[in-house]
N, C-alpha and C. Protein backbone atom coordinates (compact mmCIF):
# COMPACT_ATOMS: atom_id res chain seq x y z
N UNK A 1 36.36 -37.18 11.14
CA UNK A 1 36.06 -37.23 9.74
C UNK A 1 36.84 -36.15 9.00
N UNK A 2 37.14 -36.85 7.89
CA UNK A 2 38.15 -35.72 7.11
C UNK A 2 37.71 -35.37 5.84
N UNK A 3 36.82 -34.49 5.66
CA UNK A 3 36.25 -33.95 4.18
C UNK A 3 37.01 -34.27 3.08
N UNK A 4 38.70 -34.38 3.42
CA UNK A 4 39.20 -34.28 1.84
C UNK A 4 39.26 -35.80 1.24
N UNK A 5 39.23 -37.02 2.43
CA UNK A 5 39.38 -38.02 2.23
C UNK A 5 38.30 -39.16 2.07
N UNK A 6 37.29 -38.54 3.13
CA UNK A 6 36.48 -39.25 3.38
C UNK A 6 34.99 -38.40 2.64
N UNK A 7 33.88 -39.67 2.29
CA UNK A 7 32.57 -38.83 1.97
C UNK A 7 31.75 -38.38 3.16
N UNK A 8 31.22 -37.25 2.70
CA UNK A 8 30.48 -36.85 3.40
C UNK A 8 29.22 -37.74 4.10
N UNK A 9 29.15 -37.56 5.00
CA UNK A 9 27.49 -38.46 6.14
C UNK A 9 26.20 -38.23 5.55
N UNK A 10 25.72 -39.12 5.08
CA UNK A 10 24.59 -39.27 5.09
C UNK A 10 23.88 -40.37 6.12
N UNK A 11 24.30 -40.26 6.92
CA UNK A 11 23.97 -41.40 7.83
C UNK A 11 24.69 -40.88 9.22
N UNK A 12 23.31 -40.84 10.49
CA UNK A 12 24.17 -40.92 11.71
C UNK A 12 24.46 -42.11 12.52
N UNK A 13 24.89 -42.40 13.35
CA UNK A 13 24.86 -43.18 14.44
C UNK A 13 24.28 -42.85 15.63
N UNK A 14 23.38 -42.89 16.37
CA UNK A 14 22.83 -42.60 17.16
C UNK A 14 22.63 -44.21 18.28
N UNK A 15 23.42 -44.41 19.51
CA UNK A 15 23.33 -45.37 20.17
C UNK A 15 24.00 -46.50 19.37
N UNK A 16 23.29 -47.61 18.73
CA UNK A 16 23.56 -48.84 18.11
C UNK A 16 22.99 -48.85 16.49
N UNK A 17 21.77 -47.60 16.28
CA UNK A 17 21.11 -47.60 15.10
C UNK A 17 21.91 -46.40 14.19
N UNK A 18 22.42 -47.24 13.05
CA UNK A 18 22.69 -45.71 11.85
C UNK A 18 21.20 -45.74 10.94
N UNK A 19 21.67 -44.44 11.05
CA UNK A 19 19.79 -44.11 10.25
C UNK A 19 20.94 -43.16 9.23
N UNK A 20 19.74 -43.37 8.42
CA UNK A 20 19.71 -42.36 7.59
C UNK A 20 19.05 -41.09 7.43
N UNK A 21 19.99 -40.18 6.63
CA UNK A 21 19.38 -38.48 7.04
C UNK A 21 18.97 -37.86 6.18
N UNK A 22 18.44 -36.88 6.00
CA UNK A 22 17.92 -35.82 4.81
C UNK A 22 19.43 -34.89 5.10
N UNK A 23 20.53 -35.16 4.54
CA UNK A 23 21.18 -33.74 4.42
C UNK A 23 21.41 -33.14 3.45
N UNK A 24 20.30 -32.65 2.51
CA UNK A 24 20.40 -31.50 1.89
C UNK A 24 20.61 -30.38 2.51
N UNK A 25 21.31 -29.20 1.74
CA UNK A 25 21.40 -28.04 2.81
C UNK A 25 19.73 -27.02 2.74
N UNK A 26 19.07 -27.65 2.00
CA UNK A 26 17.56 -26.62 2.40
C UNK A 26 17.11 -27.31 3.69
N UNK A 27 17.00 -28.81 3.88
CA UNK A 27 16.42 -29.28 4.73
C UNK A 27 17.08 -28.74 6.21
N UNK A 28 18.37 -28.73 6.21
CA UNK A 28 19.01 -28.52 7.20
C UNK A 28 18.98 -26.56 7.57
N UNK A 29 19.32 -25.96 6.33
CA UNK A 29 18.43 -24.80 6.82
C UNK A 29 16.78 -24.69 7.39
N UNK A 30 16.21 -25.41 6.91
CA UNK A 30 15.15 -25.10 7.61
C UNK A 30 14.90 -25.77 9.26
N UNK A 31 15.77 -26.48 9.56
CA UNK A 31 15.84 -26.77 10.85
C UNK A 31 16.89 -25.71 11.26
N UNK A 32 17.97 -24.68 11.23
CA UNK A 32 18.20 -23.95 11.62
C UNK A 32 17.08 -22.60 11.90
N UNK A 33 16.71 -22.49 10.28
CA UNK A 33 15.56 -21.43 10.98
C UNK A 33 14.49 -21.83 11.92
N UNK A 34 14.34 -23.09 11.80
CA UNK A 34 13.77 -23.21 13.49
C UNK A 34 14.17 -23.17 14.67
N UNK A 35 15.33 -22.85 14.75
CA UNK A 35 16.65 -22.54 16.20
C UNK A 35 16.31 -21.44 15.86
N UNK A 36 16.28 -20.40 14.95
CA UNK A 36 16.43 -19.27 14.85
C UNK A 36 14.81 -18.68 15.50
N UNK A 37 13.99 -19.33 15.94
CA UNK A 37 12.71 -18.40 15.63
C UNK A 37 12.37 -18.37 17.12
N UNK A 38 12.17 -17.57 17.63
CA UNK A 38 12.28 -17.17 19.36
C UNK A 38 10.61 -17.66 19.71
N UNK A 39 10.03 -17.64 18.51
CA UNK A 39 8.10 -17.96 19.50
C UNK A 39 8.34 -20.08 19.45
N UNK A 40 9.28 -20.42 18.78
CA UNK A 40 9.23 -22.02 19.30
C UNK A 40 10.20 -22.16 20.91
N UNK A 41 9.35 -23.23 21.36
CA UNK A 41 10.48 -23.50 22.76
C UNK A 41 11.45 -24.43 22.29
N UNK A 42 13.03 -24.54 23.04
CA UNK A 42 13.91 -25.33 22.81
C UNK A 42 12.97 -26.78 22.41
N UNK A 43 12.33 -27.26 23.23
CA UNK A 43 11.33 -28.26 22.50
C UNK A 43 10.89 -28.66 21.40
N UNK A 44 10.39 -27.85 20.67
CA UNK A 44 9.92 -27.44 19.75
C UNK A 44 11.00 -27.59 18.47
N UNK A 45 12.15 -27.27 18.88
CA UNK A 45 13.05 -26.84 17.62
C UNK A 45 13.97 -27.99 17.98
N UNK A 46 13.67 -28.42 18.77
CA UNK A 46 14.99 -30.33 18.88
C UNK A 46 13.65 -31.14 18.16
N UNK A 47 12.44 -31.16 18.29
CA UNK A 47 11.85 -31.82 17.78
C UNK A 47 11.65 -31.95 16.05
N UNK A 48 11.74 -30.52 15.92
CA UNK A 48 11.68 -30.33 14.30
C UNK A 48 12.34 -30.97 13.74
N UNK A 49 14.26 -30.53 14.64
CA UNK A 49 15.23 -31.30 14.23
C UNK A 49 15.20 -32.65 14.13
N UNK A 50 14.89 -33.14 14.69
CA UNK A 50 14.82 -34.63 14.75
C UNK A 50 13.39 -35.64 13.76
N UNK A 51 12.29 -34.69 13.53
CA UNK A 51 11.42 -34.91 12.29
C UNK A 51 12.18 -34.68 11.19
N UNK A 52 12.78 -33.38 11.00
CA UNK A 52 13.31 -33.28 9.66
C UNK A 52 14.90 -33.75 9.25
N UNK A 53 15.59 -34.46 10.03
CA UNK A 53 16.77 -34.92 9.95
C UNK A 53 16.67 -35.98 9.69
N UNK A 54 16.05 -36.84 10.56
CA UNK A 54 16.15 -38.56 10.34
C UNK A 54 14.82 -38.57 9.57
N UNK A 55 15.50 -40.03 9.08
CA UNK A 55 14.30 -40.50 8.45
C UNK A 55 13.87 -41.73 8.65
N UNK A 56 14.12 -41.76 9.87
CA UNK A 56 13.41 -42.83 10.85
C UNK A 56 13.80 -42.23 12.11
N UNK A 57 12.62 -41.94 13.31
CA UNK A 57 13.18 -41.47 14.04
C UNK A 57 13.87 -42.38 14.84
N UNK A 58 14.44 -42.21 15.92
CA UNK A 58 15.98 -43.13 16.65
C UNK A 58 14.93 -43.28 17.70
N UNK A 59 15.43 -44.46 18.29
CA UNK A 59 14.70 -44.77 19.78
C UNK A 59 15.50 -43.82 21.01
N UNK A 60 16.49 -43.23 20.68
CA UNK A 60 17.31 -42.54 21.80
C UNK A 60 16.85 -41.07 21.55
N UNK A 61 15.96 -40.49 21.76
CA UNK A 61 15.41 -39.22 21.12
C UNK A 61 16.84 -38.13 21.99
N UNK A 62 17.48 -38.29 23.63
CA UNK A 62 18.57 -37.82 23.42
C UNK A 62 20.00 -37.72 22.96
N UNK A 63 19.84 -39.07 22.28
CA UNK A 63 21.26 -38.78 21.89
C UNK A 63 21.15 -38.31 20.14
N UNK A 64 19.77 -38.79 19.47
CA UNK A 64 19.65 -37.91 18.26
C UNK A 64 19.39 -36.65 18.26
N UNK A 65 19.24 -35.84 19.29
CA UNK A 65 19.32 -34.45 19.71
C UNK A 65 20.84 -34.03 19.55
N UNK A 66 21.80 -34.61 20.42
CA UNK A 66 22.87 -34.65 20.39
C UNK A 66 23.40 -34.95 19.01
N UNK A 67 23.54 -36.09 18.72
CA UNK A 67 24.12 -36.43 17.10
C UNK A 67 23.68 -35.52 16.02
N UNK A 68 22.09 -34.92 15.92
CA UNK A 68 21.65 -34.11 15.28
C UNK A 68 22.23 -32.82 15.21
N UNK A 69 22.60 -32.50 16.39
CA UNK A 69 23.38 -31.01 16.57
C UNK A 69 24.65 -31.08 15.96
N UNK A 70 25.30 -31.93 16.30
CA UNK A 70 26.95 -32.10 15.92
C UNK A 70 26.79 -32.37 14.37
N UNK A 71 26.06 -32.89 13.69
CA UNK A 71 25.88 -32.99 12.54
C UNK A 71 25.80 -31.41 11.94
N UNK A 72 24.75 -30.90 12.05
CA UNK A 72 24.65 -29.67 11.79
C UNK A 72 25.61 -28.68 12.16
N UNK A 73 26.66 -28.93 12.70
CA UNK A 73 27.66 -28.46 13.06
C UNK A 73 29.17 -28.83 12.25
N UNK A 74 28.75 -29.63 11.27
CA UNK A 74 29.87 -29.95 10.19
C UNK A 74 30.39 -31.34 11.12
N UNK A 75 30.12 -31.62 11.89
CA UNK A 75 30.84 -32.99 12.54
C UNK A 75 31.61 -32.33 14.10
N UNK A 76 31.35 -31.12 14.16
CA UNK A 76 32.43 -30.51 15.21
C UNK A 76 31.62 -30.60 16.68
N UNK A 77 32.38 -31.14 17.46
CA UNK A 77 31.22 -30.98 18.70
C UNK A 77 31.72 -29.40 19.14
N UNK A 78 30.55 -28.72 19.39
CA UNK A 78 31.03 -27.46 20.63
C UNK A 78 31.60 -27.50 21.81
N UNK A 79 32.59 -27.19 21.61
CA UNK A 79 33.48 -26.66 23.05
C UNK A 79 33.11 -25.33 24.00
N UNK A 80 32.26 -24.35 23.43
CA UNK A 80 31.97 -23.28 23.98
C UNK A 80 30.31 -23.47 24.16
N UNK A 81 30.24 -23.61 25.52
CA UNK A 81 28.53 -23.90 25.57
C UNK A 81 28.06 -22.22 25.61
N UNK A 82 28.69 -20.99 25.91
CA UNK A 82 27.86 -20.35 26.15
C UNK A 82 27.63 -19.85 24.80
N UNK A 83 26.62 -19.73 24.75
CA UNK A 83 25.87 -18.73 23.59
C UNK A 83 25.90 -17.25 23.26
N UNK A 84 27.07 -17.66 21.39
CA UNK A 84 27.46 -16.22 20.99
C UNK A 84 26.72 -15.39 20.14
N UNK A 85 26.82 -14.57 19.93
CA UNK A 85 25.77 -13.84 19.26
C UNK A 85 26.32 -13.59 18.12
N UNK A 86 25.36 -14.72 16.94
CA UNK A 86 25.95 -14.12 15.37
C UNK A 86 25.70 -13.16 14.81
N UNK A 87 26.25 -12.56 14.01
CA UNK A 87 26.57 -11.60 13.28
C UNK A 87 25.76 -11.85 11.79
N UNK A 88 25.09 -12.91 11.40
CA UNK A 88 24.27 -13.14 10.49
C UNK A 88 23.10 -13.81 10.75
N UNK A 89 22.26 -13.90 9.62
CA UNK A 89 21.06 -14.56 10.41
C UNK A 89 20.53 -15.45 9.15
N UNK A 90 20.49 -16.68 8.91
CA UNK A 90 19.94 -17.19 7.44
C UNK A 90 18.71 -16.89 7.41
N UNK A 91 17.74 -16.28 8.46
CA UNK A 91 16.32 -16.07 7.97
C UNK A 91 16.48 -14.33 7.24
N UNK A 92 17.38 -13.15 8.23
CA UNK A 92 16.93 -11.89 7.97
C UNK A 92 18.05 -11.94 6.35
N UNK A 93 19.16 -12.82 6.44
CA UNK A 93 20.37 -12.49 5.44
C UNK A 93 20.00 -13.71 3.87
N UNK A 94 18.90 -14.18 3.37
CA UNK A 94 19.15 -15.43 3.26
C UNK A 94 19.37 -15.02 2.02
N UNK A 95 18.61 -13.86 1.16
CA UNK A 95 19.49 -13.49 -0.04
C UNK A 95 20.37 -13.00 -0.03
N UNK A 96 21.36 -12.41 0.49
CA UNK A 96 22.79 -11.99 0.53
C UNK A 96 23.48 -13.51 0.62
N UNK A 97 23.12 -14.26 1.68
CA UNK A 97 23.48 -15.04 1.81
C UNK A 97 23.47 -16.47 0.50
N UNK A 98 22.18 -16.36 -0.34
CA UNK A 98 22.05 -17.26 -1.65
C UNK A 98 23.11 -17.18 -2.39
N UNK A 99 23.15 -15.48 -2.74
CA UNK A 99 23.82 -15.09 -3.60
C UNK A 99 26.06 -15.05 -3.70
N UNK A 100 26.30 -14.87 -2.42
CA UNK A 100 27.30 -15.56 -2.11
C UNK A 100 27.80 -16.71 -1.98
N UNK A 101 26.97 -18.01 -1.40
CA UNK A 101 27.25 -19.34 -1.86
C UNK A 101 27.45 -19.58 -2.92
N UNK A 102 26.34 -19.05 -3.81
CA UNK A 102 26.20 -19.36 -5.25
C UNK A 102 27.33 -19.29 -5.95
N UNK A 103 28.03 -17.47 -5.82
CA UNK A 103 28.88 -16.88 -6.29
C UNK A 103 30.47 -17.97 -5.59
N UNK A 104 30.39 -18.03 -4.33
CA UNK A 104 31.63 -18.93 -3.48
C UNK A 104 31.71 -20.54 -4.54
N UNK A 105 30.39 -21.30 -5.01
CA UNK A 105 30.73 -22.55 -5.53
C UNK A 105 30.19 -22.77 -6.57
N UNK A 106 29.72 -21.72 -7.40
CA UNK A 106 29.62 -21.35 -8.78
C UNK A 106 28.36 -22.51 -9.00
N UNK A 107 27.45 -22.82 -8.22
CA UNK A 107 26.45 -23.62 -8.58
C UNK A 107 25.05 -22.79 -8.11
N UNK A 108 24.03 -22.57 -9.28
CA UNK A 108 23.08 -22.11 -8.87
C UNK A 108 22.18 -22.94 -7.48
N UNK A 109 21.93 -22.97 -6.64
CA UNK A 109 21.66 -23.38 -5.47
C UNK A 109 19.81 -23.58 -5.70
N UNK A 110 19.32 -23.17 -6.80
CA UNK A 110 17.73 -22.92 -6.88
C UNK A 110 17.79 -24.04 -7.49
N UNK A 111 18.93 -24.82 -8.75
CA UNK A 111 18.33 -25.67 -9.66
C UNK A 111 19.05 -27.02 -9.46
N UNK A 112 20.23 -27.28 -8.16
CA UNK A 112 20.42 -28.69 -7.69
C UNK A 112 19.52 -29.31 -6.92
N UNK A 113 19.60 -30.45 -7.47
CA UNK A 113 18.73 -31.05 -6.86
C UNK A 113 19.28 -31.67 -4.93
N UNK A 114 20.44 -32.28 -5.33
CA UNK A 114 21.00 -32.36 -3.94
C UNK A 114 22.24 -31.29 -3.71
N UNK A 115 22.40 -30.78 -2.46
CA UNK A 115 23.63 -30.48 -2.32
C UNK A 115 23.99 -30.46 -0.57
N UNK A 116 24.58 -31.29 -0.36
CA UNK A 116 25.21 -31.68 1.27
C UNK A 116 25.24 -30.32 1.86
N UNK A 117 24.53 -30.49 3.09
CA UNK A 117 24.44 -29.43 4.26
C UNK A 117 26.25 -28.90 4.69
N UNK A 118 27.16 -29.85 4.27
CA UNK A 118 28.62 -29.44 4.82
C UNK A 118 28.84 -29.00 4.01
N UNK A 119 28.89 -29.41 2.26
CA UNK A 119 29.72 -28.94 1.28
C UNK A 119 29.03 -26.99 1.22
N UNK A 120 27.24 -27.16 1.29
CA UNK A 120 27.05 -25.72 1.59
C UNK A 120 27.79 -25.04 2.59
N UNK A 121 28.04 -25.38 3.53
CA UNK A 121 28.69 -24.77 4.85
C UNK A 121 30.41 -24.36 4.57
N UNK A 122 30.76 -24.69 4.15
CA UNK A 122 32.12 -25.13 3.63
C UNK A 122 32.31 -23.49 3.19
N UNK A 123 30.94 -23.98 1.69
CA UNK A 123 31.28 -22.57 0.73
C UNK A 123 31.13 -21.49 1.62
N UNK A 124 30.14 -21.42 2.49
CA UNK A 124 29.51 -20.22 3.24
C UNK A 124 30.67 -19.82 3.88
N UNK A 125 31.52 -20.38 4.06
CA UNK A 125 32.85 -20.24 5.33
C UNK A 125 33.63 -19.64 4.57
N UNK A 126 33.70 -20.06 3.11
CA UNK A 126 34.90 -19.39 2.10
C UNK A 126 34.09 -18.11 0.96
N UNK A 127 32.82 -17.52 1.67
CA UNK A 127 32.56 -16.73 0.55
C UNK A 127 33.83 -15.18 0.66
N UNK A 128 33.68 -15.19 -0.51
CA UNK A 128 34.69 -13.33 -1.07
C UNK A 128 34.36 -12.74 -0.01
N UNK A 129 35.32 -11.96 0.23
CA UNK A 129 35.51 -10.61 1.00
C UNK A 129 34.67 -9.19 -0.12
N UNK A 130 34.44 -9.52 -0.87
CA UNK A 130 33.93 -8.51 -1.90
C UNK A 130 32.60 -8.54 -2.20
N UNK A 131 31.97 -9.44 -1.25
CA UNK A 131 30.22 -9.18 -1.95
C UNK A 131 29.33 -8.68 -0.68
N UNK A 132 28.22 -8.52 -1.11
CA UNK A 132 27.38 -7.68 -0.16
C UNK A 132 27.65 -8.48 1.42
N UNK A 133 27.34 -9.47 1.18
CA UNK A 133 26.96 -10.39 2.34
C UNK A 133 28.61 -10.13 3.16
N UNK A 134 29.27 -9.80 3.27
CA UNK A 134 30.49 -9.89 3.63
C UNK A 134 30.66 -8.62 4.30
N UNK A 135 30.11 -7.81 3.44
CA UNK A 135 30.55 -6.49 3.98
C UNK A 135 29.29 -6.12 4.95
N UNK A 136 28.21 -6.52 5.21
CA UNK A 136 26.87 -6.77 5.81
C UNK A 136 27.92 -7.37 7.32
N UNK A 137 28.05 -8.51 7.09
CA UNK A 137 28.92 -8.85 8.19
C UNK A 137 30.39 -8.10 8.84
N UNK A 138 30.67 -7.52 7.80
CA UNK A 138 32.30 -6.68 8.45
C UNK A 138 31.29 -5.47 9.14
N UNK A 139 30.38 -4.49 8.70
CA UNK A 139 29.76 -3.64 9.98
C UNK A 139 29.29 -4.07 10.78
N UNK A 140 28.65 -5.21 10.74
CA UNK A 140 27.72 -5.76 12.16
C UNK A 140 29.14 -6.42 13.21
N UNK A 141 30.05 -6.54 12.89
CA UNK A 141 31.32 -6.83 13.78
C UNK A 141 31.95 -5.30 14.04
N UNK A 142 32.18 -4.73 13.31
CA UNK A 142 32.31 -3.30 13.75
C UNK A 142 31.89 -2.92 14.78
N UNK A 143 30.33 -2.57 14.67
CA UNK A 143 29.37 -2.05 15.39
C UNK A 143 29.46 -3.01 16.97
N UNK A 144 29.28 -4.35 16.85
CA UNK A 144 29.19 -4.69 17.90
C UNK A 144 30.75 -4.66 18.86
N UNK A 145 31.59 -4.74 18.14
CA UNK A 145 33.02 -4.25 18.92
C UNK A 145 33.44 -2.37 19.11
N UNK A 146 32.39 -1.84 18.80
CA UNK A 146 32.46 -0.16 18.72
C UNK A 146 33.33 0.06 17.98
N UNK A 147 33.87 -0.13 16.57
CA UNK A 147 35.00 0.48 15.79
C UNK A 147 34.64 1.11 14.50
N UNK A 148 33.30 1.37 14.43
CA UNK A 148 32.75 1.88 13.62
C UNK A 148 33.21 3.14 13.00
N UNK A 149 33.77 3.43 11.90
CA UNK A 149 34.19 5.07 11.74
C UNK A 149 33.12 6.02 11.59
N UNK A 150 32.82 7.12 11.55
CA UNK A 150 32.10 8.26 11.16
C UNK A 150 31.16 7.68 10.30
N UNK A 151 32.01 7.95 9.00
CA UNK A 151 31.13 7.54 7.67
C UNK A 151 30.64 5.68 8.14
N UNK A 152 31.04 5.11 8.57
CA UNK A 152 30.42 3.75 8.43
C UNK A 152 29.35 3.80 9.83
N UNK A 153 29.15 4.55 10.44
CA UNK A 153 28.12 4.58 11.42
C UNK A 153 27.12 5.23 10.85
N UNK A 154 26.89 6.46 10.18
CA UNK A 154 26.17 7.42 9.30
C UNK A 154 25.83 5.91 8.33
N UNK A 155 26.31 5.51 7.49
CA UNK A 155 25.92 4.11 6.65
C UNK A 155 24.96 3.20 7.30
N UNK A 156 25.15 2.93 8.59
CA UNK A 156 24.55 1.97 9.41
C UNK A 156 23.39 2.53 9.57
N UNK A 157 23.42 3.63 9.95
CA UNK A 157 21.93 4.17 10.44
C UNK A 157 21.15 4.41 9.42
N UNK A 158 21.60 4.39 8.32
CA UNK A 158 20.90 4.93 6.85
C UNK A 158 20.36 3.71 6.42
N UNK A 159 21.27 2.23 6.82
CA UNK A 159 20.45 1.07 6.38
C UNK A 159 20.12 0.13 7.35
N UNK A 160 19.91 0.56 8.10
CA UNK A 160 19.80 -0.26 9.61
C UNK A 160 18.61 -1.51 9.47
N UNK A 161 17.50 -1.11 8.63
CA UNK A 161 16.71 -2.42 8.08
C UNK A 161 17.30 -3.56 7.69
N UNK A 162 18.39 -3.32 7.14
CA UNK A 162 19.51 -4.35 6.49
C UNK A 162 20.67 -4.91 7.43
N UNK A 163 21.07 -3.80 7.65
CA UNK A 163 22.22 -4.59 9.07
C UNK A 163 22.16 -4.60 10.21
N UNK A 164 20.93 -4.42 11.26
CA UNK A 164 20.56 -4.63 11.91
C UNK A 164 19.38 -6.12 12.46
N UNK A 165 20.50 -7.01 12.86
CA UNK A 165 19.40 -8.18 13.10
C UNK A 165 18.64 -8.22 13.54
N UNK A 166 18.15 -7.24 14.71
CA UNK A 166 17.17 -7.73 15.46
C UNK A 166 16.40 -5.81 15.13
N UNK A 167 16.73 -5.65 14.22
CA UNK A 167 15.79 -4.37 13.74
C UNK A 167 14.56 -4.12 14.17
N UNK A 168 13.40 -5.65 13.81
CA UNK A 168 12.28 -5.06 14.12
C UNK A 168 12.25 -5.03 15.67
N UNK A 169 12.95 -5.64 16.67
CA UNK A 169 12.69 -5.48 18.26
C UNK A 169 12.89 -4.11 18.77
N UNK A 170 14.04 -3.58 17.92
CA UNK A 170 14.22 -2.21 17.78
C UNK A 170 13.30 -0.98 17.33
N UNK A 171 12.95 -1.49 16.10
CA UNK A 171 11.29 -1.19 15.72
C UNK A 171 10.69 -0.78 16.73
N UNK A 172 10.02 -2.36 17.14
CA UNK A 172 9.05 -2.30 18.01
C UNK A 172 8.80 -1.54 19.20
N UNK A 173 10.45 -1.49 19.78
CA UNK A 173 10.23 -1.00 21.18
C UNK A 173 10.67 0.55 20.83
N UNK A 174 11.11 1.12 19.44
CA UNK A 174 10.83 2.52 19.68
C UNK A 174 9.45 2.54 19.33
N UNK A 175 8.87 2.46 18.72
CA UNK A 175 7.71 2.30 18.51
C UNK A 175 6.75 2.62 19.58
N UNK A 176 7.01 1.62 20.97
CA UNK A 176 6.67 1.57 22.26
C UNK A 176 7.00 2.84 22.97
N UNK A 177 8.18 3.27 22.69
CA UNK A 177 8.75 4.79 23.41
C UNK A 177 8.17 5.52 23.11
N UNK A 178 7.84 5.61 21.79
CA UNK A 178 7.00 6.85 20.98
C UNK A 178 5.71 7.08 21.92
N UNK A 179 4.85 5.71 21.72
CA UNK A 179 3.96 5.64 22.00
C UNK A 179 3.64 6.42 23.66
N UNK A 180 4.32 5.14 24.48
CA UNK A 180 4.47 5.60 25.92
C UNK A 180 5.11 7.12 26.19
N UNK A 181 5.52 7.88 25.64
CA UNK A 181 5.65 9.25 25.47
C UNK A 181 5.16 10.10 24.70
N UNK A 182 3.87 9.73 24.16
CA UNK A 182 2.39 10.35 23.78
C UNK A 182 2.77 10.76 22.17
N UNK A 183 3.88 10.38 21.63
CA UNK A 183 4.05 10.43 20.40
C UNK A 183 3.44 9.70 19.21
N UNK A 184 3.41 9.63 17.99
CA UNK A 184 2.36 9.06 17.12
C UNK A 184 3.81 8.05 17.00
């Protein structure tokens, strides 16, 4: 499929049945933040997907697992099965993240009524090098490749609530150190 030529899917194929889909990009974020949320089992979050994608569910519940994914994937199948670790998160980033789409396709995102899960994805891929959300992402690639300078490590630690994804586990388990070493 070729975005510049062709329209965008609203419709998968799954086996012999094309169904039709909810692809707005809220709907489809909210089946990401259900990949995103560690207390559902893989179960749990193919199922969501597949309640909140089709709108009829498919008699092939694996291959609309499959079609469902690649969908949400802009049409691209994955070539890399192992699992990378992003650098953003649409649940911890989602206002940095509003506010850059918005700013990337100049459409307030609160007051359309539809807007395609790809054409959002698209913008998200082309937001500025100049807004928060960008530079949120240029330290968390820093940091995780160690190239952090002085002053941008001192920065990190000063906002680590913010650019730190998995902050509260960090939280938590100093929290736990404290504790287990008789500290308040």
């Amino acid at each position: 499929m070729n975005p510049l030529i062709d329209k965008l899917p609203t419709k998968i194929k799954v086996g012999n049945e094309v169904i039709d889909i909810n692809a707005d990009f809220r709907n489809c974020l909210q089946i990401i933040l259900a990949y995103e949320d560690n207390d559902l089992t893989i179960q749990e979050k193919h199922l969501i997907m597949v309640q909140r994608l089709y709108k009829v569910i498919p008699g092939d519940i694996e291959q609309a697992i499959l079609q469902g994914i690649k969908f949400l994937n802009c049409g691209e199948t994955s070539q890399n099965t192992s699992e990378k670790r992003r650098v953003y998160s649409f649940s911890k980033d989602a206002k940095y993240i509003y506010s850059a789409v918005s700013q990337a396709s100049n459409v307030d995102l609160e007051t359309v009524c539809f807007f395609h899960w790809w054409k959002f994805f698209y913008y998200f891929l082309d937001i500025s090098n100049d807004c928060t959300f960008s530079n949120i992402v240029s330290l968390r690639q820093k940091k995780k490749k160690g190239k952090l300078t002085e002053e941008e490590k001192k920065a990190y630690i000063e906002s680590i609530e913010i650019l730190d994804i998995n902050y509260e586990e960090v939280k938590e388990e100093s929290d736990f150190m404290k504790a287990f070493n008789g500290g308040e």
